[in-house]
Protein backbone atom coordinates (compact mmCIF):
# COMPACT_ATOMS: atom_id res chain seq x y z
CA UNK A 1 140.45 122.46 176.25
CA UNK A 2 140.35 121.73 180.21
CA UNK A 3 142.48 118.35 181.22
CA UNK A 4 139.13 116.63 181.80
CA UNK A 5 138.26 116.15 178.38
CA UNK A 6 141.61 115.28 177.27
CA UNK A 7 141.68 112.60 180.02
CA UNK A 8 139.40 110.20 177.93
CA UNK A 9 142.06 110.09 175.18
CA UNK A 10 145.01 109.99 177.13
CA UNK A 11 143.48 107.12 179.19
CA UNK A 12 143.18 105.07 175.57
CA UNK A 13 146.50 105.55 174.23
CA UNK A 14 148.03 104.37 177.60
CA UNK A 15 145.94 101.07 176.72
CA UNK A 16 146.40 100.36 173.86
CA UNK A 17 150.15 101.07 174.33
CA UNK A 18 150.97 97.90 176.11
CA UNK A 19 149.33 96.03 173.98
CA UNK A 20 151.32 96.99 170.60
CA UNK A 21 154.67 96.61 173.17
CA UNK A 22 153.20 93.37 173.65
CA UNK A 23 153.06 92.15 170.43
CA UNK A 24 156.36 94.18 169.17
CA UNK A 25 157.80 91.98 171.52
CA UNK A 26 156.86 88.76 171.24
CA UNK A 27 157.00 88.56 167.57
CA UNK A 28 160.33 89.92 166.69
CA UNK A 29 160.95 91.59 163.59
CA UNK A 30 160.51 88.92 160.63
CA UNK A 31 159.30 86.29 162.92
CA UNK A 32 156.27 85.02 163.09
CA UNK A 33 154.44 85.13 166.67
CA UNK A 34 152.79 81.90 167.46
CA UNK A 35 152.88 78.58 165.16
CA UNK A 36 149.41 79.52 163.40
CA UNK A 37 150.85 82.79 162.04
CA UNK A 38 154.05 81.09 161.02
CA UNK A 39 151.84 78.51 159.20
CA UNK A 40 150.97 81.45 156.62
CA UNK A 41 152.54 82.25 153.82
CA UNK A 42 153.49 86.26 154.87
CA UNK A 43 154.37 88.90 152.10
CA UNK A 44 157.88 90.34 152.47
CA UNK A 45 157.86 93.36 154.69
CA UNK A 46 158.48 96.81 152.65
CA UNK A 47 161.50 98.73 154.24
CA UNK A 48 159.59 102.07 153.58
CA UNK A 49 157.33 100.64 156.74
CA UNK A 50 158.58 102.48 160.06
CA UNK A 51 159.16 99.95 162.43
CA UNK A 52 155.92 100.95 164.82
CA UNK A 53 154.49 99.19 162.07
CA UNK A 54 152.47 102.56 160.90
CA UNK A 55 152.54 103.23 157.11
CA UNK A 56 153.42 106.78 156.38
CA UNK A 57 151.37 108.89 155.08
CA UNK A 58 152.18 109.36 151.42
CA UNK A 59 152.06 105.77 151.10
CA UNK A 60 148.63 105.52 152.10
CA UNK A 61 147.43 108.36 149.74
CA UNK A 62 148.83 106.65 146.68
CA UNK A 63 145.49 103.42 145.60
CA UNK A 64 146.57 99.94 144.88
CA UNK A 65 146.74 99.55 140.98
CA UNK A 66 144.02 97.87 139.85
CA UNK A 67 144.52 95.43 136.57
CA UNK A 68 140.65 94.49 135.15
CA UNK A 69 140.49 91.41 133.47
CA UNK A 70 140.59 91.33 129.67
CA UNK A 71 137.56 89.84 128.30
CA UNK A 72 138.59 89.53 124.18
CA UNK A 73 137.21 86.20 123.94
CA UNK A 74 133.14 87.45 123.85
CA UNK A 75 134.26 90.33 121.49
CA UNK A 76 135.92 88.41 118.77
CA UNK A 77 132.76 85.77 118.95
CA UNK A 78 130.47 88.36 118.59
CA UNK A 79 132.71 90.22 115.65
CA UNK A 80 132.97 86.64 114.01
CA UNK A 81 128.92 86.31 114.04
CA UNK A 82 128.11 89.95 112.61
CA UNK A 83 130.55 88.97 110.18
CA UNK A 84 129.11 85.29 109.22
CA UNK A 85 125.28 87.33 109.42
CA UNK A 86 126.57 90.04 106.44
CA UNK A 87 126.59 87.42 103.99
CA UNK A 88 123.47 85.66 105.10
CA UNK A 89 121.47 88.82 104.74
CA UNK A 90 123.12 89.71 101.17
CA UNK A 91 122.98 86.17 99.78
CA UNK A 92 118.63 86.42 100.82
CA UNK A 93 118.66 89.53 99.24
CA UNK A 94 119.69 87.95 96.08
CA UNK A 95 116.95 85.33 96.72
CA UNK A 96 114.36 87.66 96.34
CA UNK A 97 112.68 89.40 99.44
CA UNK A 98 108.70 87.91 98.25
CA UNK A 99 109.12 83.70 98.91
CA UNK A 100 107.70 82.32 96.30
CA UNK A 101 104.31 80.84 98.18
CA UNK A 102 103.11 84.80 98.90
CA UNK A 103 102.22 87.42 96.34
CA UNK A 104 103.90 89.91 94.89
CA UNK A 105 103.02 93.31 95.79
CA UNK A 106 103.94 95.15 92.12
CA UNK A 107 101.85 92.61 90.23
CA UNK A 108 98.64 93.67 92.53
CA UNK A 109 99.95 96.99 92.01
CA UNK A 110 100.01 96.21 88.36
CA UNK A 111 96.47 94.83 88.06
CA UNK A 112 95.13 97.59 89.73
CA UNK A 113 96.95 100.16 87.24
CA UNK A 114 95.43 98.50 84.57
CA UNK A 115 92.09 97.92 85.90
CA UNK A 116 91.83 102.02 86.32
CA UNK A 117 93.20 102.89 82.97
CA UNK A 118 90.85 100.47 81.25
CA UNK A 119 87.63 102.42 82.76
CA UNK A 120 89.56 105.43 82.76
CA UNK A 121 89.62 105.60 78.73
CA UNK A 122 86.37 107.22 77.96
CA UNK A 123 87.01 110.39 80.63
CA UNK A 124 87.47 113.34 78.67
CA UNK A 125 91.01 114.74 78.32
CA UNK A 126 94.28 113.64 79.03
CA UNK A 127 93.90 110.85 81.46
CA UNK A 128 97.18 110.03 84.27
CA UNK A 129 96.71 106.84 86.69
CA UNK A 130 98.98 106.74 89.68
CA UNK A 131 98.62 103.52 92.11
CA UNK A 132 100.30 103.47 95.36
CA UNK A 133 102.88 100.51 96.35
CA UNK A 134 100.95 97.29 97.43
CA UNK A 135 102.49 95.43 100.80
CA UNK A 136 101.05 92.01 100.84
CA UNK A 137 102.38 91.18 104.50
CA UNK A 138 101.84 87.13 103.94
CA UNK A 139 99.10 87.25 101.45
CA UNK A 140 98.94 83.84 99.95
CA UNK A 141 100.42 83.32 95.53
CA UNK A 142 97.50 84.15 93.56
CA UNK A 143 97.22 83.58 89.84
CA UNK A 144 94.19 84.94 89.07
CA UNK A 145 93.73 88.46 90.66
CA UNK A 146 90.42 90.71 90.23
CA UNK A 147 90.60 94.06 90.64
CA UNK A 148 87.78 96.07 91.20
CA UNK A 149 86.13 99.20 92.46
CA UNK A 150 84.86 99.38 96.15
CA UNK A 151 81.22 100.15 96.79
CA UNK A 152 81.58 104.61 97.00
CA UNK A 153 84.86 104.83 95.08
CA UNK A 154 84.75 107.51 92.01
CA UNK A 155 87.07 107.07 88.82
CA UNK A 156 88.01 110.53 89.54
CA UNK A 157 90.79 112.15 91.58
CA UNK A 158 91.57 110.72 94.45
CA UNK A 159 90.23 107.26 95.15
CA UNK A 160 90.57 103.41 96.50
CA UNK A 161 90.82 100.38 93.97
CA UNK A 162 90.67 97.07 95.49
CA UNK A 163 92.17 93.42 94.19
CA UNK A 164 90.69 90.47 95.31
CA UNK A 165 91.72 86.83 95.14
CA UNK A 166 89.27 83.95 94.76
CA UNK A 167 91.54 80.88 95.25
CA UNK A 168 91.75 78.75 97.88
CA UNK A 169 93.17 80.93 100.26
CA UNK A 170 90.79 83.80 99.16
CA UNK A 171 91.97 87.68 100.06
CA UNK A 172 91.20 90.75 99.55
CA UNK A 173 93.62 94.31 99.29
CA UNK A 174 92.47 97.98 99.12
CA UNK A 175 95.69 100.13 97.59
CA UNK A 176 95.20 104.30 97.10
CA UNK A 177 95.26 105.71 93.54
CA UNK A 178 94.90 108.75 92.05
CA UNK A 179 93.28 109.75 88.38
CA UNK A 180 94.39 113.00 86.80
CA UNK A 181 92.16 114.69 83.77
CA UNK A 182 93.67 117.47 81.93
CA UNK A 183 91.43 118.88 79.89
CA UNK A 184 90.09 122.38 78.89
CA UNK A 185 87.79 124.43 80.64
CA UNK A 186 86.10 127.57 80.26
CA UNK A 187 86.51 130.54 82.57
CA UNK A 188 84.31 133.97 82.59
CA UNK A 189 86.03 136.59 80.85
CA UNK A 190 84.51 138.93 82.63
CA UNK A 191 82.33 139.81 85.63
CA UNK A 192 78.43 138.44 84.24
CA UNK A 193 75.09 139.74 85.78
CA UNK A 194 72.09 137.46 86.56
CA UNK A 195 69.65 137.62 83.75
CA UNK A 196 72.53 137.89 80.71
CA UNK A 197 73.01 136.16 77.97
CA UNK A 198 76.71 134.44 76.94
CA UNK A 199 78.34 134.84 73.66
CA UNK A 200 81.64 133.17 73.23
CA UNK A 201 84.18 136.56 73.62
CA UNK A 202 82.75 136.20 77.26
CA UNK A 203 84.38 132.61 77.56
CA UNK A 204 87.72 132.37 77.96
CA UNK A 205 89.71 128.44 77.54
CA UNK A 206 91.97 127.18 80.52
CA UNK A 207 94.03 123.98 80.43
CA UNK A 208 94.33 122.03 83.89
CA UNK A 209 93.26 119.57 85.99
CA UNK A 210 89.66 118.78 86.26
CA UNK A 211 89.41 116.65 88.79
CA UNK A 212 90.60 119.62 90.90
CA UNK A 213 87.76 121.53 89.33
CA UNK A 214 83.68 121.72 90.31
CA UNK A 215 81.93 118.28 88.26
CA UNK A 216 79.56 120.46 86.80
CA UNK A 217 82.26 122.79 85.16
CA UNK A 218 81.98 123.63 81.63
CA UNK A 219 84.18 121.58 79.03
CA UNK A 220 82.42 122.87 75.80
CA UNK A 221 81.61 126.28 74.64
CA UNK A 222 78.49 125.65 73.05
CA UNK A 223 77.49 124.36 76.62
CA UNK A 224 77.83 128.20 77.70
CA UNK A 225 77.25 129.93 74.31
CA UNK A 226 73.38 131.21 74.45
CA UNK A 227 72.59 130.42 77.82
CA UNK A 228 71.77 132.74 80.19
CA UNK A 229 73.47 133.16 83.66
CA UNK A 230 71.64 132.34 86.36
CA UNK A 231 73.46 134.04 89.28
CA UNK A 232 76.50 136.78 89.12
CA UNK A 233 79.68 135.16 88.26
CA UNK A 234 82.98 136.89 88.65
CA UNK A 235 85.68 137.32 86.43
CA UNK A 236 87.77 134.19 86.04
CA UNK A 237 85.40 132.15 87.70
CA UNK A 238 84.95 128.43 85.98
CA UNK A 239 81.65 128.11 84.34
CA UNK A 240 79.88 125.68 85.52
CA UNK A 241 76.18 124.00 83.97
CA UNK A 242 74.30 124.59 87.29
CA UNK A 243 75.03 128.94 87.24
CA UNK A 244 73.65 128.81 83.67
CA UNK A 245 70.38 128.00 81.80
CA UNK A 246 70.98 127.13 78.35
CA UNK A 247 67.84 128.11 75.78
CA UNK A 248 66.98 124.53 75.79
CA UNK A 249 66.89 123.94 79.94
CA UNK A 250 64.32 124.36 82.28
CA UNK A 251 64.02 126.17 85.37
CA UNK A 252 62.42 126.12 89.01
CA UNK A 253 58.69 127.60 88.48
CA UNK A 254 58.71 127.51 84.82
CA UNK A 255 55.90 125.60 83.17
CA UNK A 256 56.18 123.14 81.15
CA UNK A 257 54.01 120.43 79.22
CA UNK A 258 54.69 117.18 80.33
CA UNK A 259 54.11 114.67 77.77
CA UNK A 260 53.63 110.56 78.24
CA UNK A 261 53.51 108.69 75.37
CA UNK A 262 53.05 104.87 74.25
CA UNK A 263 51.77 102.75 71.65
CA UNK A 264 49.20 104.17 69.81
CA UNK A 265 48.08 107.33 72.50
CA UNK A 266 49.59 110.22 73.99
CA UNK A 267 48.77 111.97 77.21
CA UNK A 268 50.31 115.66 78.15
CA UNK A 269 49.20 118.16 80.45
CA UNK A 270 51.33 121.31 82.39
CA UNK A 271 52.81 121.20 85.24
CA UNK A 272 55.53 123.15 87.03
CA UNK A 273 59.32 122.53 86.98
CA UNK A 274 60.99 121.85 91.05
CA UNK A 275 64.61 121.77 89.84
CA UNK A 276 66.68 123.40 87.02
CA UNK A 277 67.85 120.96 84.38
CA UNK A 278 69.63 120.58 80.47
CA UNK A 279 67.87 118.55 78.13
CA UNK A 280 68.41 114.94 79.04
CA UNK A 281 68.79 115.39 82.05
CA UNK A 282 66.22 114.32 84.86
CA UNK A 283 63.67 116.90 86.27
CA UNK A 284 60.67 116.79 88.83
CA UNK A 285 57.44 118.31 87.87
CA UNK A 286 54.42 119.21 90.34
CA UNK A 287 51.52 118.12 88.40
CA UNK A 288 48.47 120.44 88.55
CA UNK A 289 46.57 117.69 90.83
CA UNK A 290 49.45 117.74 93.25
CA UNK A 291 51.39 114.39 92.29
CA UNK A 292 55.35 115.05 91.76
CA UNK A 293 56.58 113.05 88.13
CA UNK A 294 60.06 112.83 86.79
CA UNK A 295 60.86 113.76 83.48
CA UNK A 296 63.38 114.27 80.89
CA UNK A 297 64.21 117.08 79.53
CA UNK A 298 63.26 117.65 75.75
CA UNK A 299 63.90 121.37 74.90
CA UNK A 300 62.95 124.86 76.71
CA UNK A 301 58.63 123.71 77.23
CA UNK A 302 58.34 120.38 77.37
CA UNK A 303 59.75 117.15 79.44
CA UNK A 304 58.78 113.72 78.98
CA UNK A 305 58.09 110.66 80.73
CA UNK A 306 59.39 107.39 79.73
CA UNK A 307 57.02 104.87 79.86
C-alpha cells in the first residue's frame, strides 16, 4: 500500500485525536464535564474499562442479559375459564343434547322403522329393515309424525322413506333405509338349451338375498317345473320368469283367441301375441284389423279382455 492511500486515514486519527484529549481533559476521571452532564444520574464506571475509555474486546463479545417479562396473569385466567367451561359442557350433556321445543331424531327414526316394516310384512321371505340416523338440525317438536314413501321409492333394497309433520310449523325429512329379503331361489343345475323343457332335478334351491337378485327371479319350483327355456341358461344361473315359458304363457308371434265378454254376449276373434307373458299377467295383442288390445293371460291360447 503506497503512503498516499494511507494518508486519508492517518489524516482522521490525527483529528479526532485532539478531540478525545479534549474531552479526557476537561472532564476528569469521575467528574462530570459541564453542569448538564453532572445533572444526570451516571452509572458507576466498571474498572475493567481502560482508561481511553475503549471497552476491550471480550467484553464487547459477551450480549447484555436479557430478562422477558413474566406474563402468568393471562395464563392462569385462561386455565381458570377452560376449567369453569368443563363443567358447563358436562352438566348440558346431562340436560339432554335435543331442547325440548325441537324433535328428536330417533323417534323420526323410529316412525320410519315402523312405517317400512308394516308394508314390508307381505314380501316373501325373511324380511330385515335398517333406517339410517335422523339429524333434525332445528326441526320444530312434532307430535304427530307421518311417515311415508316418496313418489319413485321401492320397498325393496335400497331406498328413501320420508316423515312429514303437519303442525303448525309443518316439515318434512327424507332418511336412507335399506330392506333385506332372504328367501329361496332357484338356480339351473345345469347348462339348459333353448327349446327344453324343465323338470325339477334341473332346479337346484339357494338361500340369500333377493333384493340383490334379478325381480323376475324364480321363488317357486312349480314356476320353472314344465316350462320351457326360452334362451340358453348356464349352469348356476338364477332362473328367472322372463328366460322361461311356462305351458300356460304366451309368447311373441303365437296366436291366440282373444276373448271379450259381458252380460249376456261374448265376442272373440285371433290375434297375435307382441310380448311374452304368464297367465295373469298383462299382454298386447295385434288384432287381425291392425288395432293393438291388452289382455290377460288365461292359459297357453287364449287372453281376455276385461270389460
Amino acid at each position: 500500500m503506497s503512503a498516499a492511500s494511507r494518508a486519508p486515514a492517518t489524516t482522521d486519527m490525527q483529528r479526532v485525536a485532539p478531540v478525545i484529549a479534549q474531552d479526557e481533559g476537561a472532564a476528569p476521571a469521575g467528574r462530570p464535564a459541564n453542569a448538564r452532564a453532572a445533572a444526570q444520574s451516571w452509572p458507576a464506571r466498571d474498572p475493567s474499562v481502560a482508561a481511553g475509555g475503549v471497552i476491550p474486546v471480550s467484553l464487547r463479545a459477551q450480549p447484555a442479559p436479557r430478562t422477558l417479562p413474566v406474563r402468568s396473569a393471562p395464563i392462569r385466567a385462561a386455565a381458570t375459564s377452560a376449567a369453569g367451561a368443563q363443567p358447563a359442557a358436562a352438566s348440558a350433556t346431562a340436560a339432554g343434547a335435543v331442547p325440548a321445543a325441537q324433535q328428536d331424531g330417533e323417534s323420526i327414526r323410529r316412525a320410519a322403522l315402523a312405517f317400512l316394516q308394516q308394508q314390508a310384512a307381505g314380501l316373501p321371505g325373511k324380511t330385515t329393515v335398517t333406517v339410517a340416523p335422523a339429524f333434525p338440525r332445528g326441526l320444530a317438536a312434532c307430535t304427530t309424525l307421518e311417515p311415508f314413501l316418496p313418489s319413485g321409492a321401492r320397498l325393496w333394497g335400497r331406498t328413501t322413506v320420508g316423515v312429514r309433520c303437519a303442525g303448525e310449523r309443518p316439515w318434512t325429512i327424507y332418511l336412507q333405509a335399506k330392506l333385506a329379503v332372504q328367501a329361496t331361489y332357484y338356480v339351473a343345475a345345469r347348462q339348459i338349451a333353448p327349446g327344453e323343457t324343465l323338470t325339477a332335478a334341473d332346479l337346484v334351491a339357494r338361500d340369500g338375498d333377493l333384493t340383490l337378485l334379478p325381480l323376475a327371479v324364480i321363488t317357486d319350483a312349480q314356476q320353472a317345473v314344465g316350462a320351457t327355456a326360452l334362451t340358453r341358461v348356464a349352469a348356476g344361473l338364477p332362473l328367472r320368469r322372463d328366460l322361461l315359458k311356462s305351458a300356460a304363457s304366451v309368447s311373441i308371434g303365437q296366436t291366440v283367441r282373444v276373448v271379450a265378454s259381458g252380460q249376456g254376449f261374448t265376442i272373440s276373434a285371433e290375434g297375435s301375441v307382441l310380448n311374452n307373458a304368464a297367465p295373469g299377467q298383462q299382454v298386447r295383442v295385434r288384432m287381425a284389423a291392425g288395432q293393438i288390445v291388452t289382455a290377460i293371460v288365461k292359459d297357453a291360447a287364449t287372453v281376455e279382455i276385461p270389460l
